[in-house]
Protein backbone atom coordinates (compact mmCIF):
# COMPACT_ATOMS: atom_id res chain seq x y z
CA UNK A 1 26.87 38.51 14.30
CA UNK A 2 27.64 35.14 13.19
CA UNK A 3 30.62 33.17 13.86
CA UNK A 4 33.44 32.97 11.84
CA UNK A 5 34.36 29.54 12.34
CA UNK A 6 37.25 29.31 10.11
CA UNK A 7 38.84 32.26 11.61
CA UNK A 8 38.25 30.32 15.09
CA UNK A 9 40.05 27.43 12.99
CA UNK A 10 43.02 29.08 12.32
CA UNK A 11 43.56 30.05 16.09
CA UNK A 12 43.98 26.31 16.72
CA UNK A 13 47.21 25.16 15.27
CA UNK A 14 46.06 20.91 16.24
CA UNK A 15 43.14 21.48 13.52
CA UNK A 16 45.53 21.28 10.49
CA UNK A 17 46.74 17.97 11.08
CA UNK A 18 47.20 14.74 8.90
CA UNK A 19 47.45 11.78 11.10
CA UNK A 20 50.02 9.25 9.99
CA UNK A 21 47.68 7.10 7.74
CA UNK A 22 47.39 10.43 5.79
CA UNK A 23 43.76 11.56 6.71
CA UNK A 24 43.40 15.13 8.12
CA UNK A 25 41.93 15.31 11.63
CA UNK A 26 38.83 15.75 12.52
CA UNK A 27 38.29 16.13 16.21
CA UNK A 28 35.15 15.10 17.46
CA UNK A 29 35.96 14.12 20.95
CA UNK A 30 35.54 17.66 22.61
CA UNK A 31 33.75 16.36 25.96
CA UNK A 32 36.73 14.71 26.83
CA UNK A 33 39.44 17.77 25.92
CA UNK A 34 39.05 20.47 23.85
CA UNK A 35 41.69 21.69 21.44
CA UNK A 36 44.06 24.72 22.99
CA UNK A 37 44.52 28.15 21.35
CA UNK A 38 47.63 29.37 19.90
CA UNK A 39 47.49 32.38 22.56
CA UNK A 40 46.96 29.81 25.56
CA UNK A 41 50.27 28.17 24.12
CA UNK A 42 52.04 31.25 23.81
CA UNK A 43 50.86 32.38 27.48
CA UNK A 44 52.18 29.36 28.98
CA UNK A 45 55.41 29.35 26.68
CA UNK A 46 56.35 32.45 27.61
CA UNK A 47 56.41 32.19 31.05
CA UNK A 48 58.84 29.45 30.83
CA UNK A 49 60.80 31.37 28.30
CA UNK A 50 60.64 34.68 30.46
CA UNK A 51 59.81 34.52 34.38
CA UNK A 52 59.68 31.08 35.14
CA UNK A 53 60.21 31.36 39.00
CA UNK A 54 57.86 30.29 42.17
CA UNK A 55 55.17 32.76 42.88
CA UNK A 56 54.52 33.44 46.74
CA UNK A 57 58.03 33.24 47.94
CA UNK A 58 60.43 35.38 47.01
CA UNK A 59 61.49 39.39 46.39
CA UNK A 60 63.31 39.00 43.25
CA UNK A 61 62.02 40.27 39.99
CA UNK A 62 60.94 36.98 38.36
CA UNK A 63 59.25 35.81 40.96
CA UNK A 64 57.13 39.43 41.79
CA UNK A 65 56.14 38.69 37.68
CA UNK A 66 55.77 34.89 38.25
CA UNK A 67 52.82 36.13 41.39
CA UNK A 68 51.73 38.94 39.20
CA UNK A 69 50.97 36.53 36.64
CA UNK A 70 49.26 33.71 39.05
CA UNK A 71 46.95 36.46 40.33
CA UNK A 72 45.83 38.32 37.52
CA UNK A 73 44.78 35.44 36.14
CA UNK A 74 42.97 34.56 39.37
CA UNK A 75 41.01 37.85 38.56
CA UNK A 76 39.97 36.89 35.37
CA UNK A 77 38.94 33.76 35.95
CA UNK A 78 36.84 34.26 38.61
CA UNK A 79 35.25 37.89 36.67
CA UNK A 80 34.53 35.23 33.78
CA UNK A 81 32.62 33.13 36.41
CA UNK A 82 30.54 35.96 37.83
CA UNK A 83 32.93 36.22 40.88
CA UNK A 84 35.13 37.78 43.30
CA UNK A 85 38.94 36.14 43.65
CA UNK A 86 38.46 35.52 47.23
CA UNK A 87 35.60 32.99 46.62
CA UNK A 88 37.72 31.29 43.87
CA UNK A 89 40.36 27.98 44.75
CA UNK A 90 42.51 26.75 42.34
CA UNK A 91 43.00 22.88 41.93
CA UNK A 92 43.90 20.77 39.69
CA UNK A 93 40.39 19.87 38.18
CA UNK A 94 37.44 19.55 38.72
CA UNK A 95 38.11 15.99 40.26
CA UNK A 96 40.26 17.49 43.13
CA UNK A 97 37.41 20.51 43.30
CA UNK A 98 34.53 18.00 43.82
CA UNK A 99 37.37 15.96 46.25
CA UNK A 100 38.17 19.10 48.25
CA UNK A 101 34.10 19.43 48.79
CA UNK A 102 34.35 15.68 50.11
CA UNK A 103 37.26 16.53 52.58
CA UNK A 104 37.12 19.85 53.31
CA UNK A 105 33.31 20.58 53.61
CA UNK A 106 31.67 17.43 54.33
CA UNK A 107 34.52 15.88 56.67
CA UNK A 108 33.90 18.35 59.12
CA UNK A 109 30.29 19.06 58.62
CA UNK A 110 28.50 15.79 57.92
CA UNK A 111 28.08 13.37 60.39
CA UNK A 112 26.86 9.28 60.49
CA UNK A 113 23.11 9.44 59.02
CA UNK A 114 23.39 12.94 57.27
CA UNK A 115 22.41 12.62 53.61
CA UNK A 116 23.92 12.91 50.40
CA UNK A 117 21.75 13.31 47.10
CA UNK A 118 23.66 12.16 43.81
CA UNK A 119 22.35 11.03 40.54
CA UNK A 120 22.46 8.33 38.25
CA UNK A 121 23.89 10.62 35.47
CA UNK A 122 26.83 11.84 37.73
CA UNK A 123 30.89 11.55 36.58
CA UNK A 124 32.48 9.15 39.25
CA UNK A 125 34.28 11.69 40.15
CA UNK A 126 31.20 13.43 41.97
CA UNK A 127 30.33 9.58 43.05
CA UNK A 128 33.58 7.91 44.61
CA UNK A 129 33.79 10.45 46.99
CA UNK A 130 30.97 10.35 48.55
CA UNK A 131 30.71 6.51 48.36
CA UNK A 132 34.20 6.68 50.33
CA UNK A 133 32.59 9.88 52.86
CA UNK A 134 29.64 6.76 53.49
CA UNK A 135 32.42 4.21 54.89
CA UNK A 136 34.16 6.66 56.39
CA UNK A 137 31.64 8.94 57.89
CA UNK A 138 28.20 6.72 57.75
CA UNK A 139 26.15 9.23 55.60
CA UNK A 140 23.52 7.89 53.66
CA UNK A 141 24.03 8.27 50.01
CA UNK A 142 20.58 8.72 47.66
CA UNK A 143 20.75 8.19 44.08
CA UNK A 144 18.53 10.23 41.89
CA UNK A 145 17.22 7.88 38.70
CA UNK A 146 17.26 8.89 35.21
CA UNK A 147 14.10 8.80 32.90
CA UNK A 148 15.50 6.26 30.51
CA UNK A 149 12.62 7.47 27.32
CA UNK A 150 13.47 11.23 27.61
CA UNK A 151 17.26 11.09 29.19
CA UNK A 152 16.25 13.40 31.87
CA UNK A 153 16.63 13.59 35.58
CA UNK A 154 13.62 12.09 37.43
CA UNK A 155 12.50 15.64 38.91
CA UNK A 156 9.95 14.17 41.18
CA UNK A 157 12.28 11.28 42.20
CA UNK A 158 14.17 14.49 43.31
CA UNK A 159 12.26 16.67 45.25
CA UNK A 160 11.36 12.83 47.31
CA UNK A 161 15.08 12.32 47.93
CA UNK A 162 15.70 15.61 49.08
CA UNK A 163 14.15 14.73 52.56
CA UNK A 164 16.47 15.47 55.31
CA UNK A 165 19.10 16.21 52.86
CA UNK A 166 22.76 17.89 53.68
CA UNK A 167 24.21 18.30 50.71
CA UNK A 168 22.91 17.81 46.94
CA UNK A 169 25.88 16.96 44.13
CA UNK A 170 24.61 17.33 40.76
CA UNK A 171 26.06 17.10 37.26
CA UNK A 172 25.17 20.60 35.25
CA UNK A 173 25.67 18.78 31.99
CA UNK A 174 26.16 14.59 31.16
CA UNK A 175 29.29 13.90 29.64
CA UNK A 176 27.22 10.78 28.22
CA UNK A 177 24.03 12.29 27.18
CA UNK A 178 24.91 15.65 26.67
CA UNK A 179 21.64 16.92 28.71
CA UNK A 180 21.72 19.77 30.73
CA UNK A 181 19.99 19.47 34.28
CA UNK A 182 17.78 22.03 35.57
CA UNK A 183 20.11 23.82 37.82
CA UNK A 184 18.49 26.71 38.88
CA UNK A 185 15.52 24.62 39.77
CA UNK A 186 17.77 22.43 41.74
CA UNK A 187 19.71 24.88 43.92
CA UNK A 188 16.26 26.80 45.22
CA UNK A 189 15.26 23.25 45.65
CA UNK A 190 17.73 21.92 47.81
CA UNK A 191 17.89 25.21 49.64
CA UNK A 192 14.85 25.21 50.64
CA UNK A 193 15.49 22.33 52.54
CA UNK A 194 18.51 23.25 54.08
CA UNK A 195 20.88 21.38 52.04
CA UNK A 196 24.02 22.95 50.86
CA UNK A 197 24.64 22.07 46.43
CA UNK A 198 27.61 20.78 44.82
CA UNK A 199 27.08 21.67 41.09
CA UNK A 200 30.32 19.87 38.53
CA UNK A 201 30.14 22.15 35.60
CA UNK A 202 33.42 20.43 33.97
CA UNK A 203 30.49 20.08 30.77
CA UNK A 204 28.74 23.31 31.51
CA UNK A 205 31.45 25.78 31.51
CA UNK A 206 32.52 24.84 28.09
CA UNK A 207 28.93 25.69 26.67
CA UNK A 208 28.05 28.36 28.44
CA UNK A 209 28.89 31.43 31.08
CA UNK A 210 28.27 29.83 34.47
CA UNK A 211 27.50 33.11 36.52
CA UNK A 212 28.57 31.65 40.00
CA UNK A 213 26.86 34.61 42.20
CA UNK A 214 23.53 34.66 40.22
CA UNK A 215 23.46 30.55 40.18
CA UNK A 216 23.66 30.29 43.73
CA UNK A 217 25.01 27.18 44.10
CA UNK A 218 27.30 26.72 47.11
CA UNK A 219 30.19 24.92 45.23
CA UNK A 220 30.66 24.89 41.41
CA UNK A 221 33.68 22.51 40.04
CA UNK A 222 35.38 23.54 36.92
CA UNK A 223 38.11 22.03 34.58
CA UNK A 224 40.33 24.44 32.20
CA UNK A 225 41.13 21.68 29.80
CA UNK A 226 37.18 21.37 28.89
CA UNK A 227 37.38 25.02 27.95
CA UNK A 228 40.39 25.79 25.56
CA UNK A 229 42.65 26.23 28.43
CA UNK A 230 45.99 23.64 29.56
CA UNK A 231 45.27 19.91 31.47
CA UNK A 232 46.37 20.06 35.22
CA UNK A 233 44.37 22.49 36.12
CA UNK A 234 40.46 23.87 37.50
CA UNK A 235 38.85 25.59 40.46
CA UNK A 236 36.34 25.15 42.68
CA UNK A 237 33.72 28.16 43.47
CA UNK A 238 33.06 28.67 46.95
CA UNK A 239 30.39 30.82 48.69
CA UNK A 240 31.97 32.74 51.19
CA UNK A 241 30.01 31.35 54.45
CA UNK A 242 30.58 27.35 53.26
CA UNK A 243 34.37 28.30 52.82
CA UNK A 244 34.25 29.55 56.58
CA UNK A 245 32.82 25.98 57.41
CA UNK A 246 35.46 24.08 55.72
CA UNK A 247 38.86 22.87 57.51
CA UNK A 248 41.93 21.72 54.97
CA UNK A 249 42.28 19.44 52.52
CA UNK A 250 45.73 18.99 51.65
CA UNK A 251 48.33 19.97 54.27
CA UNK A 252 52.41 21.35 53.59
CA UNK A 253 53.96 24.90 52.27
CA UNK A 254 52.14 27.58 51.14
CA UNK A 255 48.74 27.39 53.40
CA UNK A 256 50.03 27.82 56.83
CA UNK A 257 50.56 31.12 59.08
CA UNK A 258 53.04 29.66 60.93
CA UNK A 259 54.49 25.78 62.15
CA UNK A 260 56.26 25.34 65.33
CA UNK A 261 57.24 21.66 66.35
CA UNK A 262 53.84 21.86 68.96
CA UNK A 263 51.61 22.59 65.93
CA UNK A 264 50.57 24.13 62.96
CA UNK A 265 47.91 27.50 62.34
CA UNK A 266 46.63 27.96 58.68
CA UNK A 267 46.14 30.75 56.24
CA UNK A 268 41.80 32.32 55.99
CA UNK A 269 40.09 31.94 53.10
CA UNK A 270 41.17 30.36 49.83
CA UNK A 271 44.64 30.42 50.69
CA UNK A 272 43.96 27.65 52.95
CA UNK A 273 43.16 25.02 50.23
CA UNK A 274 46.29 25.81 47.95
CA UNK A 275 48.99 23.58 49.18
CA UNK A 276 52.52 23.50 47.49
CA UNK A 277 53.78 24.98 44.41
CA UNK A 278 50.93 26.68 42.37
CA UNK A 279 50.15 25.61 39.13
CA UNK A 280 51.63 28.83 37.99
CA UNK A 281 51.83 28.20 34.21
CA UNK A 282 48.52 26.06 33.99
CA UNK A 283 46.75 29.41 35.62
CA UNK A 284 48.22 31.46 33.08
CA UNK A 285 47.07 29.61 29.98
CA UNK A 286 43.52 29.08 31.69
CA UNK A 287 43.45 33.11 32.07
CA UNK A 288 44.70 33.68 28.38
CA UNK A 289 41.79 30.32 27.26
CA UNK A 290 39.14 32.49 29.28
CA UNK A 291 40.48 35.62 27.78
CA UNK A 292 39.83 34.07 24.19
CA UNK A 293 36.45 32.77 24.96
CA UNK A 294 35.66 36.38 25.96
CA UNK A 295 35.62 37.74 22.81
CA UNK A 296 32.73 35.12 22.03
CA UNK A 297 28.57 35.54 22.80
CA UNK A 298 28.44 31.92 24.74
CA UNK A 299 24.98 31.68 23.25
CA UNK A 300 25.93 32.28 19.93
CA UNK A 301 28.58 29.41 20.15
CA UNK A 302 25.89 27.30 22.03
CA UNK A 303 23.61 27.41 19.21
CA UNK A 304 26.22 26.59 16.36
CA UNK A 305 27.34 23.48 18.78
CA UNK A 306 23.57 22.34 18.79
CA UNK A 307 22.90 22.93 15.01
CA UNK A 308 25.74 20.56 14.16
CA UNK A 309 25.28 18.30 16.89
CA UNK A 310 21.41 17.94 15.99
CA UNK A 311 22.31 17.95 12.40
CA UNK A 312 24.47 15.12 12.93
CA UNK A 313 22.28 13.23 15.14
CA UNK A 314 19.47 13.13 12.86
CA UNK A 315 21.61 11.56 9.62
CA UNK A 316 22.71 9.08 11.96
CA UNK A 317 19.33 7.41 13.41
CA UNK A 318 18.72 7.31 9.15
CA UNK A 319 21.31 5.15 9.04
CA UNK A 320 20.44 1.38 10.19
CA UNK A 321 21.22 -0.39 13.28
CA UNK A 322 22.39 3.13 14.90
CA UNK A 323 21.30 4.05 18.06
CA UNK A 324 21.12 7.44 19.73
CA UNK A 325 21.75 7.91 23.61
CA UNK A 326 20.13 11.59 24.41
CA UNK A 327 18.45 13.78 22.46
CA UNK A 328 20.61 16.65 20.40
CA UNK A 329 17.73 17.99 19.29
CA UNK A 330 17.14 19.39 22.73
CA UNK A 331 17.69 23.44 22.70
CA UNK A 332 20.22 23.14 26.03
CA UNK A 333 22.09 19.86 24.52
CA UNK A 334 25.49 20.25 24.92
CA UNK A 335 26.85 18.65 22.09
CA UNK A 336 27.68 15.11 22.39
CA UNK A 337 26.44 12.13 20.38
CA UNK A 338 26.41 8.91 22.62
CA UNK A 339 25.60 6.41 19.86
CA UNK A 340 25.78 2.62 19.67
CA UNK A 341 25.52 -0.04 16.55
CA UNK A 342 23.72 -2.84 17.35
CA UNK A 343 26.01 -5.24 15.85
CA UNK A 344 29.89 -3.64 15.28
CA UNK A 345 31.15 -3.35 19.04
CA UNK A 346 31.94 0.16 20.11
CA UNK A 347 35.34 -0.33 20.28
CA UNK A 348 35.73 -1.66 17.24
CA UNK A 349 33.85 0.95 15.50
CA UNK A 350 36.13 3.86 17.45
CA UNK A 351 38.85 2.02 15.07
CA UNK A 352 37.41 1.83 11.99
CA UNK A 353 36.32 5.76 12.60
CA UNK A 354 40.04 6.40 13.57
CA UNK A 355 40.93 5.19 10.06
CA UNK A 356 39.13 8.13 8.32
CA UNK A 357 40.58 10.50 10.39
CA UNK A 358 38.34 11.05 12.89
CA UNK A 359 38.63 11.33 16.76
CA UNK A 360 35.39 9.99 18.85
CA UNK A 361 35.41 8.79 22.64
CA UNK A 362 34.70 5.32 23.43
CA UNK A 363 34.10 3.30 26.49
CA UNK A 364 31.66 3.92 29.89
CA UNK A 365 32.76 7.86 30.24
CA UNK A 366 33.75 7.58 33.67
CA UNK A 367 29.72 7.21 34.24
CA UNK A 368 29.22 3.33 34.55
CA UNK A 369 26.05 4.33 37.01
CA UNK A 370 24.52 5.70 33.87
CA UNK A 371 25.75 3.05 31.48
CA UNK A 372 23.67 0.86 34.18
CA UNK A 373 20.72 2.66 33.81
CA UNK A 374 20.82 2.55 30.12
CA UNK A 375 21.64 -1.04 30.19
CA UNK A 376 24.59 -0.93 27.78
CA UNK A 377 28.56 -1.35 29.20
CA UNK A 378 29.62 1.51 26.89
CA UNK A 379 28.84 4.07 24.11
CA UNK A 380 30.85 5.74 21.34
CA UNK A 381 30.24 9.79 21.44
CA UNK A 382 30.76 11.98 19.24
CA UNK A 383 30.90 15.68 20.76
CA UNK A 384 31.33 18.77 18.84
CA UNK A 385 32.49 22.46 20.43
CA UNK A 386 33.09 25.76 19.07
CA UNK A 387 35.66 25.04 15.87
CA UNK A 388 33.99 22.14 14.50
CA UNK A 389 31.87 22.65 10.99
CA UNK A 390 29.14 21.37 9.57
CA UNK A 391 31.50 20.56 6.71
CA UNK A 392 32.82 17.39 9.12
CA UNK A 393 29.68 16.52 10.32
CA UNK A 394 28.31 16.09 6.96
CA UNK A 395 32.24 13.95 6.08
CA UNK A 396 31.62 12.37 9.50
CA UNK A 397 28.28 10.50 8.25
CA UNK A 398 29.63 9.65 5.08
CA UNK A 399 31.99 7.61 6.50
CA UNK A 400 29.94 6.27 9.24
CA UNK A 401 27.60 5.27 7.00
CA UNK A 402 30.16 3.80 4.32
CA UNK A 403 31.68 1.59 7.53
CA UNK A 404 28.19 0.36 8.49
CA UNK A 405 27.63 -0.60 5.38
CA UNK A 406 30.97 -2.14 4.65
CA UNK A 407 31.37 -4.16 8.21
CA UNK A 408 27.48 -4.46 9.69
């Protein structure tokens, strides 16, 4: 059955917008933060309205419905990932997921000379780390290089770096280029030498159901906010043996047994890795944003991203001095539309787009490796999910192609 995408509209009360110059909205700049769902507001509204208390800590009714709340969305969460609760941590991202990898896996596992595989297409948030894990701890960090014609991971460049490999951190999806990696491939890879996988789906998730178990990755990082749920919030996905192997991250309330003034024991499991107040409200709009997505066949929203996205794409390279970074027209693109004029500076053209209304990233994406490789400091991107019509696209290169030919 098809989508109804203006149905999906309505859900989305952002969508009916005029800006202040009195254009209507039109959101293209999904990759960085999707849009929210009037339920996911409502979820998180009425906890404040009804049983805001601290879950974990007391007997009184709010807070038994405040821990009700924080768990059952646990459950869901993890069932929409292809998981159990127990192998599920929440943090606040998928920066402090990738981060709790860094410091609570590799810290006590990874020693001076032990190997890290990245790539050139990764987020810096799946870079930094590790760069900081090499002055701190002496491993070696490899960089995996891009194919610059075909914007794909160098595959053989790959399989050479995994050689003597601990650990392999790989993007599932570029933020920039909007290419999905061969994951599969990589985890039986990477396994096969030994090496434990790191896989950031902050792009994947959004696009389509990451089944944790059958993957078989041992840690998968994954941001709410990418995915119709609230900012402030993700998990990490943990098999159960690397979670035995990992000491904690973040020390304080909540993830010790007991604290004497001699010493502290912690709490098994995931319990270990969430420190302080939970992100009780955050966890309950993520399990109402997963909830909605439920109703949804992943691959049927896949699709309609990629016919817009390619649509798009191929106006644009009609119209002169555009250039396209990735290739839409790839069945597993994600959706984004890194693009560059050759003579009206990104920035600049992020304004002029602005002025009609519509919303695109610009700048180096938080992957300046990648910008590197492509030999250009920064791209504008266009990136299209679930609620966004062919309609805009076709209103989108109108005007793009009205301000080229106005200002190039």
């Amino acid at each position: 059955m098809a989508l109804d995408i203006e149905a999906i509209r309505a859900d989305f009360p952002i969508l009916g917008r005029t800006l202040p110059n009195g254009k209507k909205l039109v959101y293209f700049d999904n990759a960085a933060t999707s849009q929210k769902p009037q339920c996911v507001i409502d979820a998180m509204s009425r906890y404040y309205e009804e049983y805001n208390s601290n879950a974990h800590r007391a007997n009184h009714t709010l807070a038994d419905e405040a821990t009700t709340a924080l768990e059952s969305a646990r459950e869901k969460i993890s069932s929409y990932f292809g998981t159990s609760p127990d192998q599920m941590i929440y943090t606040s991202g998928a920066t402090e997921a990738i981060n709790l990898v860094a410091y609570g896996w590799a810290r006590e596992n990874l020693d001076e000379g032990d190997v890290v595989v990245l790539t050139e297409m990764e987020h810096h948030a799946d870079i930094v780390p590790w760069q900081q894990m090499s002055i701190d701890k002496g491993v070696e960090v490899r960089y995996v290089p891009i194919d610059t014609e075909s914007f794909t991971l160098d595959m053989d460049a790959f399989e050479v770096a995994l050689d003597g490999a601990s650990l392999v951190c790989v993007v599932h999806t570029s933020n920039v280029l909007g290419v999905r990696n061969p994951v599969e491939k990589i985890v039986k890879m990477s396994h096969s030498v030994g090496a434990r996988v790191l896989i950031d789906c902050a792009q994947g998730a959004p696009h389509e159901r990451i089944d944790f178990d059958s993957l078989g990755a041992d840690f998968v990082a994954i941001s709410a906010h990418k995915m119709a749920g609230p900012t402030g919030i993700g998990c990490i996905l943990v098999k159960r043996d690397a979670m035995a192997e990992m000491g904690p991250f973040m020390t304080g309330g909540s993830m010790i047994k007991r604290v004497t003034t001699e010493g502290s024991t912690f709490q098994e499991g995931h319990a270990m890795f969430e420190t302080g107040t939970p992100r009780i409200a955050e966890a309950i709009g993520w399990g109402a944003a997963v909830e909605w997505l439920d109703q949804f066949d992943m691959r049927e929203v896949h699709d309609h991203i990629n016919d817009v996205a390619s649509w798009t794409a191929a106006q644009m390279m009609d119209i002169p001095g555009i250039k396209i970074y990735g290739d839409p027209d790839r069945d597993d693109s994600s959706g984004a539309v890194s693009f560059l004029h050759e003579s009206i500076q990104s920035q600049d053209l992020a304004l002029l787009l602005d002025e009609g209304g519509f919303a695109v990233r610009t700048g180096h994406h938080c992957a300046q490796p990648l910008m590197d490789a492509l030999g250009v400091p920064s791209t504008n991107r266009a990136s299209f999910w679930i609620y966004n019509t062919m309609g805009e696209a076709e209103s989108f290169v109108e005007y793009l192609s009205q301000v080229i030919e106005r200002f190039a």
